[in-house]
Protein backbone atom coordinates (compact mmCIF):
# COMPACT_ATOMS: atom_id res chain seq x y z
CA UNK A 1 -12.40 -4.83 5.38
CA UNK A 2 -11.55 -1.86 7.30
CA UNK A 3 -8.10 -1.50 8.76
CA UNK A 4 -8.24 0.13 12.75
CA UNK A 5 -4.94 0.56 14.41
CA UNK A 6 -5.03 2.35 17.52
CA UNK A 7 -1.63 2.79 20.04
CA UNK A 8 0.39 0.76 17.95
CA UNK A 9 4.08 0.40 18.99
CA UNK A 10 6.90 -1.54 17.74
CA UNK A 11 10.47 -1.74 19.21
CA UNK A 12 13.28 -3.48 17.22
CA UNK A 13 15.83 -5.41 19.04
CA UNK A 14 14.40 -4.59 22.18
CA UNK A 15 15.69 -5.12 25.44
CA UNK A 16 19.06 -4.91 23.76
CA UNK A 17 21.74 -1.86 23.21
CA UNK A 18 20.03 -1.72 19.96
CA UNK A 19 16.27 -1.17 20.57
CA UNK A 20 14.89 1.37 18.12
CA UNK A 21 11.26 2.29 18.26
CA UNK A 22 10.00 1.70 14.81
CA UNK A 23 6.41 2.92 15.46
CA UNK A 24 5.11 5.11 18.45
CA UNK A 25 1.91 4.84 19.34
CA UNK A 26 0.43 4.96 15.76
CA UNK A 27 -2.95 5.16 15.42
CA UNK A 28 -4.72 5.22 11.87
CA UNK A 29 -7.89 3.98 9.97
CA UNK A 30 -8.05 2.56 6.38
CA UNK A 31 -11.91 2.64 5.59
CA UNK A 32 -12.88 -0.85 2.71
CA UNK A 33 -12.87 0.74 -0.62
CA UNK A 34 -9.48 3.21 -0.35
CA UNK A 35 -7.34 3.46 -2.41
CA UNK A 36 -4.60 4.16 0.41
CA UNK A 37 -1.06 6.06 0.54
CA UNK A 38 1.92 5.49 3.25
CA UNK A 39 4.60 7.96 2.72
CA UNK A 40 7.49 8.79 4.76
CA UNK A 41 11.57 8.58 4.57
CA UNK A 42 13.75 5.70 4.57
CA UNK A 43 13.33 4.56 8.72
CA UNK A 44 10.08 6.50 9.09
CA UNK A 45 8.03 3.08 9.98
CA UNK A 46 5.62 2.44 7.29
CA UNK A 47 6.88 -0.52 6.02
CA UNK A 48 7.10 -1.71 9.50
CA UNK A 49 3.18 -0.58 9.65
CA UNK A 50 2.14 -2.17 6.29
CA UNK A 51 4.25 -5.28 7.98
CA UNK A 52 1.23 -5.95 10.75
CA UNK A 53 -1.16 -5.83 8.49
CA UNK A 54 -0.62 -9.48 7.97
CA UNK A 55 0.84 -10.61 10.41
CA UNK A 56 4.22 -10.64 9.16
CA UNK A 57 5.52 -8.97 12.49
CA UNK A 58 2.78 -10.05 15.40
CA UNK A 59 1.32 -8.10 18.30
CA UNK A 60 2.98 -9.78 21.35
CA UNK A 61 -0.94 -10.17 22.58
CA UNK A 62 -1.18 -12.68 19.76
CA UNK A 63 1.86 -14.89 20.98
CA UNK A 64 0.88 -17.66 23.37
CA UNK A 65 3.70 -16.87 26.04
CA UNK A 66 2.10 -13.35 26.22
CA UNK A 67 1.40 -12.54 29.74
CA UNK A 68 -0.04 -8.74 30.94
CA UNK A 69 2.47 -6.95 32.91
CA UNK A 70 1.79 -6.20 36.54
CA UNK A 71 0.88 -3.22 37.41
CA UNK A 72 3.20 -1.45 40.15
CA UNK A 73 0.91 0.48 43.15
CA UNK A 74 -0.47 3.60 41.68
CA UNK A 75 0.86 2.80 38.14
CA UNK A 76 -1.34 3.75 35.49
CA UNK A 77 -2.06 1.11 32.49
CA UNK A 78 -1.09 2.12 29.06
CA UNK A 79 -3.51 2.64 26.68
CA UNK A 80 -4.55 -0.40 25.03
CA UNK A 81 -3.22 -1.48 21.61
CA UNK A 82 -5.46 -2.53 19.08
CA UNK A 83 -5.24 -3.82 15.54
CA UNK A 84 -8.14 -5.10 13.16
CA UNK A 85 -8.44 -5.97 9.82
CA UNK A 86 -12.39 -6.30 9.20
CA UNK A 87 -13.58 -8.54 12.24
CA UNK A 88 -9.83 -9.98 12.92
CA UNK A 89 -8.43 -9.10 15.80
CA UNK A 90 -4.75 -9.30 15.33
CA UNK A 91 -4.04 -9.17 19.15
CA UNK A 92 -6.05 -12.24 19.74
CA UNK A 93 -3.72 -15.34 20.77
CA UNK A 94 -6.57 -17.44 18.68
CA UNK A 95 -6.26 -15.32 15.42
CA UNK A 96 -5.95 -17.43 12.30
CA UNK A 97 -2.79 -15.63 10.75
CA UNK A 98 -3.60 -18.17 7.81
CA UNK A 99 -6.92 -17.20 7.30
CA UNK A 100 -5.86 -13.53 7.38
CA UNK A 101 -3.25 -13.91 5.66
CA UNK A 102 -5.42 -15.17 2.72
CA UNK A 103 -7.48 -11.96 3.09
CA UNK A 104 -4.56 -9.58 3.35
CA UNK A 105 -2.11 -10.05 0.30
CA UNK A 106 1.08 -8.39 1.03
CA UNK A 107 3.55 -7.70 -2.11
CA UNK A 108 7.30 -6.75 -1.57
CA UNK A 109 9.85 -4.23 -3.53
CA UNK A 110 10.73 -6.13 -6.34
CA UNK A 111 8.77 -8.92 -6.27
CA UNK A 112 9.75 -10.63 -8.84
CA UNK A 113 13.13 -11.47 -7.34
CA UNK A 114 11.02 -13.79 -4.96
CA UNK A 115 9.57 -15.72 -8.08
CA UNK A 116 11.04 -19.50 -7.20
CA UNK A 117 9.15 -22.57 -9.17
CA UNK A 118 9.49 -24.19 -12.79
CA UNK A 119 6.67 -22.73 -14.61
CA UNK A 120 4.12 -19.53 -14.05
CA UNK A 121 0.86 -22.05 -13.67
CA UNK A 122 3.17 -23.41 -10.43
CA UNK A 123 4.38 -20.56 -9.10
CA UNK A 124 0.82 -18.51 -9.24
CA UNK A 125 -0.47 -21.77 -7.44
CA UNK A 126 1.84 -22.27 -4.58
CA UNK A 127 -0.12 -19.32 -2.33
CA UNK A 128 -3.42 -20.62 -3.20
CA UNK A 129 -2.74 -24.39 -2.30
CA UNK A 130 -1.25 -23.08 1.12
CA UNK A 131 -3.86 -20.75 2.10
CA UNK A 132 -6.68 -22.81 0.10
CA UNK A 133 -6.49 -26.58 1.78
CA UNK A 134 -8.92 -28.86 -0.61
CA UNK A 135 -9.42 -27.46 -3.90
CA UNK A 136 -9.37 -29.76 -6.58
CA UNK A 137 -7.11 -29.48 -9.72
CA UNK A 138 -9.17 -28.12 -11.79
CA UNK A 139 -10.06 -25.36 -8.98
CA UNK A 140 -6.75 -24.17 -8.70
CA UNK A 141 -5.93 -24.07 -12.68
CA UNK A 142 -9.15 -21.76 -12.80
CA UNK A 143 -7.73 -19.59 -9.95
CA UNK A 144 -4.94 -19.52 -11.52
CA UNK A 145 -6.06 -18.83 -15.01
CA UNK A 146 -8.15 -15.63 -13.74
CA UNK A 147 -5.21 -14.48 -11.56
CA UNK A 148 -3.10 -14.58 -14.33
CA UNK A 149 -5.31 -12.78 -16.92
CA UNK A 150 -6.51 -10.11 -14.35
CA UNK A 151 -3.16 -9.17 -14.32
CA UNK A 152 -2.85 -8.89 -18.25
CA UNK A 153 -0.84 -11.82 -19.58
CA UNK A 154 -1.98 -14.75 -21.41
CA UNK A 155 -2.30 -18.05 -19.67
CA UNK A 156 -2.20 -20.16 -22.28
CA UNK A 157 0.86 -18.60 -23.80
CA UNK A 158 2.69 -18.42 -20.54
CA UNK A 159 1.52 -21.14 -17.96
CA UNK A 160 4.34 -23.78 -19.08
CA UNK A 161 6.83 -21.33 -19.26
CA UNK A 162 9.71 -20.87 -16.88
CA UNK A 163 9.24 -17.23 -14.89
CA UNK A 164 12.64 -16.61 -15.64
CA UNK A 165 12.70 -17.00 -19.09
CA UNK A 166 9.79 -13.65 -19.04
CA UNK A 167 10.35 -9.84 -19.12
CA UNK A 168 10.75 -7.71 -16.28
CA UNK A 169 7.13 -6.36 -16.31
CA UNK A 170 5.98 -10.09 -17.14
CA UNK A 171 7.60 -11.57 -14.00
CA UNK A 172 6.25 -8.79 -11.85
CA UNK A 173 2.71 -8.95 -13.33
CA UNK A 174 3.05 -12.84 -12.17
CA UNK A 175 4.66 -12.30 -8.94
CA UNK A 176 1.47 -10.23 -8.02
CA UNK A 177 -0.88 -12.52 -9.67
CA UNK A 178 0.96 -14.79 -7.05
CA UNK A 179 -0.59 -12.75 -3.89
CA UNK A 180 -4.04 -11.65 -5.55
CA UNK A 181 -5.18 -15.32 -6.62
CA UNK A 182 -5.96 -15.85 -3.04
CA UNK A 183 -8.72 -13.03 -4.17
CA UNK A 184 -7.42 -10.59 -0.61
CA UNK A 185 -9.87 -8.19 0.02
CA UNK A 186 -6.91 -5.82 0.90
CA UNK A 187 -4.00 -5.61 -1.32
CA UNK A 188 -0.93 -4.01 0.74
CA UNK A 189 1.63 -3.26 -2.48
CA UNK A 190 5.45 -1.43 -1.01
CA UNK A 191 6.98 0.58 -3.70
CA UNK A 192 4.62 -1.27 -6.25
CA UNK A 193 6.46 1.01 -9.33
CA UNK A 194 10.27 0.45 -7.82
CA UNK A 195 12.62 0.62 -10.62
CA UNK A 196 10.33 1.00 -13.34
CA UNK A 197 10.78 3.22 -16.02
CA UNK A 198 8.20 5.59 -16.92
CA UNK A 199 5.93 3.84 -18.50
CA UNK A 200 6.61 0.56 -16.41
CA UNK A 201 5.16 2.98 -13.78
CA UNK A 202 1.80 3.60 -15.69
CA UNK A 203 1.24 0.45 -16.71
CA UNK A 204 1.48 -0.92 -12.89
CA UNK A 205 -0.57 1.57 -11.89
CA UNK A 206 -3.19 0.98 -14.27
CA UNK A 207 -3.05 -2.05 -13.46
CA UNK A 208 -3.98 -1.68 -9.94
CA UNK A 209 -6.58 0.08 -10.57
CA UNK A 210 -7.95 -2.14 -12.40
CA UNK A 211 -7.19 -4.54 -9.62
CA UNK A 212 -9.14 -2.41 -7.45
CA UNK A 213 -12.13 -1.82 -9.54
CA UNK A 214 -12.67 -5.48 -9.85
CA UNK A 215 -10.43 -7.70 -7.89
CA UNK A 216 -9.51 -6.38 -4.37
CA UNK A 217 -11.86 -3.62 -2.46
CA UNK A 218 -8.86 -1.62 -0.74
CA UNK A 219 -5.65 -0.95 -2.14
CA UNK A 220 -2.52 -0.11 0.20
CA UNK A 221 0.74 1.38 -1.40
CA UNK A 222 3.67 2.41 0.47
CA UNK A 223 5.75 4.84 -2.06
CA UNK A 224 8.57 7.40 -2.11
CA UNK A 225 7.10 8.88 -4.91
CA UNK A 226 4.71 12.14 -4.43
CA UNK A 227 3.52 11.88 -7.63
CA UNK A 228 2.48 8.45 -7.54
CA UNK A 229 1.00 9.17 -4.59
CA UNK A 230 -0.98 12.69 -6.09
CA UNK A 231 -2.55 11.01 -9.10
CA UNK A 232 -3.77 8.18 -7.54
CA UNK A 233 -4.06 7.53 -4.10
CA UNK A 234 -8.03 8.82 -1.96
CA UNK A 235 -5.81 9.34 0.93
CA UNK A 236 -2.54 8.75 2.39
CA UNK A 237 -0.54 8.88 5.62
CA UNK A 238 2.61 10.53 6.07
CA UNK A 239 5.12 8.96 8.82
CA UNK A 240 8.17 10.33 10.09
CA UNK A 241 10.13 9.09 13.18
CA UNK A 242 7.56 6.16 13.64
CA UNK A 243 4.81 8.41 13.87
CA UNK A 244 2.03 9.32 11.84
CA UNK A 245 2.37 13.01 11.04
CA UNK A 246 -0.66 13.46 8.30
CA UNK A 247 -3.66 11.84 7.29
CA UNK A 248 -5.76 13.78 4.61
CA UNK A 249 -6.99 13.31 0.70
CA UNK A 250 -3.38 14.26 -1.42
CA UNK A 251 -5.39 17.55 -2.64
CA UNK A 252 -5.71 18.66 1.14
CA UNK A 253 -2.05 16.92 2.05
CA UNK A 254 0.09 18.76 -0.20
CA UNK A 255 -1.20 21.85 0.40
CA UNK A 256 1.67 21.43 3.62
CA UNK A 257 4.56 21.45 1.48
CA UNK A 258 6.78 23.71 3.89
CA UNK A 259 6.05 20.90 6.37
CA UNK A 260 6.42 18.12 4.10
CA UNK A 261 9.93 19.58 2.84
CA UNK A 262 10.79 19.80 6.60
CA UNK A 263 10.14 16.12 7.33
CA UNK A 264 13.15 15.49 4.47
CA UNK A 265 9.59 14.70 2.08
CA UNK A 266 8.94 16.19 -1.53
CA UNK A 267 5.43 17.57 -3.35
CA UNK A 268 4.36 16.38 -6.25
CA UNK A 269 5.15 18.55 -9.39
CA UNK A 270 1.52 19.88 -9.97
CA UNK A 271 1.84 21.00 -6.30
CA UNK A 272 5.18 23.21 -6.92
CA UNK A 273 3.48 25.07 -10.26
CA UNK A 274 0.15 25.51 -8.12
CA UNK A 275 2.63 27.44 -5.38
CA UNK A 276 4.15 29.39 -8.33
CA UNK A 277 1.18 30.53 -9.53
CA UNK A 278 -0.05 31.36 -6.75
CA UNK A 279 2.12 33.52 -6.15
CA UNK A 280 1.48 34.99 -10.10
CA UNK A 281 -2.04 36.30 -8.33
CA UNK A 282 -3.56 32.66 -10.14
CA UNK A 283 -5.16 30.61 -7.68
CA UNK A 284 -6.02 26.98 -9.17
CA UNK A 285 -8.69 24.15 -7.02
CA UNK A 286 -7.24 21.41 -8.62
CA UNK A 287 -6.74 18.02 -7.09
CA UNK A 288 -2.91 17.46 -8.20
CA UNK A 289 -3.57 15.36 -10.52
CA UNK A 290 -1.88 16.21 -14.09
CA UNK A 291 -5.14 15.78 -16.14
CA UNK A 292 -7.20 18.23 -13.52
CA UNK A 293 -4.05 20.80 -13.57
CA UNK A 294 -3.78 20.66 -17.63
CA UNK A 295 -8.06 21.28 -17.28
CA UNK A 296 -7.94 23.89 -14.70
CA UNK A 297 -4.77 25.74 -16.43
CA UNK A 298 -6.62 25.49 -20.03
CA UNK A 299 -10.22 26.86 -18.96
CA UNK A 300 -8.50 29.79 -16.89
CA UNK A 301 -6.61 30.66 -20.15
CA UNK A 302 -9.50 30.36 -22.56
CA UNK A 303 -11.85 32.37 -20.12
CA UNK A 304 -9.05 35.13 -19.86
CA UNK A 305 -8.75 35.03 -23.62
CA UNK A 306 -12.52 35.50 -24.09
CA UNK A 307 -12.07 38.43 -21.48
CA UNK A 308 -9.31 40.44 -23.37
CA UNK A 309 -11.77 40.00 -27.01
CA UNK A 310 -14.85 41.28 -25.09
C-alpha cells in the first residue's frame, strides 16, 4: 500500500492560547515495499505524522460535523489536503478507520508496557477478534500461533503463560505479535529498539526484517538513532519544526551532515570516519552501512598493499 500525504497540517490545542502547529504542510510519499525512516528531534512532528497513518489523530474531512469553510470575496482556497494509504482515503467522512486500521498496524515506544490480559494466546488475540468480526476458534488460535512464531517465540511453551511472568525482549516480541497478527500490510514501529541494549537492538531489528521479508510489505520506523536508521532503513525523512526537511536513501542523506548537525540531528558513525578520511585524500562510495565500510576500507588497503609490493 503506498502512503501519499500531500499539505498535511496539524495544530494542537487549536483555537486556544496553546495552539502549536505540529505539522506544516507536510507532504511525503512512502512507495509498498520500503523499508522507511522518520527522523527528527523531540517536537519535530513525526510521531504526530506516523499518528495519521491510522487514524489515530483524524483529518477533520473525515469527521461528520466537518463543514468547508466559506470562502471570503477574492480569497484564495488553500491547497487541498490529502492522505492515502493504498486506495483509503483518510479524508473521506465514510472511511472505515476499522478496516484501515487492520491494514495499518501501529506499535508504540515500549510496547510492552501496554501488554494487559492473563495469558500471551489472549493478549495476541484481542486485536484480531476486534478488527476480525467472525472467525472461528480455531481461526484465531492459528492466527495467533503464526503471529507468535513469526516473531520467534514458541507457542506452545508460552501461550498459557502470563505476559508478565516473560523477559523484556519476550513481552516485546508479543506485544508486536499483538499488532502484526492482523497480517497489516504496513507496519508503522516508533522507536522500535527504545531501551534496548545492544544486542536487544539487533535482535529487533532482525527481526523486522524478517517481518518485512515475509510478513508485512512496508516497514515504517520512527528513530532517534542515525545508525539504526544507516544500516537499515531504503529511505527516510528528516522533520524539524513540523516540516519535512529531507527525503533521500541514508547513503545520499548523510552526506548533509553540516545540515543535519544544524537541525540539533547526529550522523551515523560510518558517516563521521567517511568525513575523516576524506579529508586523509581517501574517498570511500560506501552506503553507511558497517559491513560495506569494513569492505570498502579492507579492499582499498589490500589494493594499496599490492601497490607498494609491485
Amino acid at each position: 500500500m503506498r502512503i501519499v500525504a500531500e499539505h498535511l497540517s496539524y495544530v494542537y490545542n487549536a483555537r486556544s492560547p496553546f495552539a502549536t502547529a505540529a505539522l506544516k504542510d507536510v507532504s511525503l510519499t512512502i512507495e509498498e515495499g520500503e523499508f522507511f525512516g522518520i527522523i527528527g528531534h523531540t517536537g519535530s512532528g513525526k510521531s504526530t505524522f506516523v499518528q495519521h497513518l491510522n487514524g489515530l489523530i483524524r483529518l477533520p474531512s473525515s469527521l461528520k460535523r466537518y463543514k468547508k469553510k466559506k470562502l471570503k470575496k477574492g480569497q484564495l482556497p488553500p491547497p487541498e489536503t490529502v492522505l492515502k494509504v493504498g486506495d483509503i482515503d483518510l479524508g473521506d467522512k465514510k472511511t472505515d478507520f476499522r478496516a484501515l486500521r487492520k491494514h495499518v498496524g501501529m506499535v508504540f515506544q515500549y510496547p510492552e508496557y501496554q501488554l494487559f490480559a492473563e495469558t500471551v494466546k489472549e493478549d495476541v488475540a484481542f486485536g484480531l477478534k476486534n478488527f476480525s468480526k467472525g472467525l472461528s476458534d480455531e481461526e484465531t488460535e492459528r492466527a495467533v500461533k503464526a503471529a507468535v512464531e513469526v516473531v520467534g517465540l514458541d507457542y506452545e511453551a508460552l501461550k498459557d503463560k502470563s505476559p508478565f511472568e516473560l523477559s523484556g525482549g519476550q513481552k516485546r516480541r508479543v506485544a508486536i505479535a499483538g499488532v502484526i497478527v492482523t497480517r497489516p500490510e504496513v507496519l508503522v514501529l516508533d522507536e522500535p529498539a527504545a531501551g534496548l541494549d545492544p544486542l536487544g537492538k539487533q535482535e529487533v531489528m532482525e527481526l523486522l526484517h524478517k517481518l518485512h521479508s515475509e510478513w508485512c510489505k512496508t516497514i515504517v520506523i520512527v528513530s532517534h538513532d542515525m545508525d539504526e536508521i544507516s544500516e537499515n532503513c531504503t529511505k527516510a525523512a528528516v522533520f524539524s519544526e513540523g516540516s519535512v526537511k529531507f527525503v533521500l536513501p541514508p547513503k545520499e542523506l548523510f552526506r548533509h551532515a553540516d545540515e543535519l548537525t544544524a537541525l540539533g540531528l547526529d550522523v551515523p558513525l560510518t558517516a563521521k570516519l567517511c568525513a575523516a578520511l576524506e579529508k586523509r585524500g581517501v574517498s570511500l562510495d560506501c552506503d553507511l552501512t558497517v559491513n560495506d565500510f569494513v569492505e570498502k576500507v579492507l579492499a582499498r588497503w589490500v589494493a594499496q598493499k599490492k601497490g607498494d609490493n609491485a
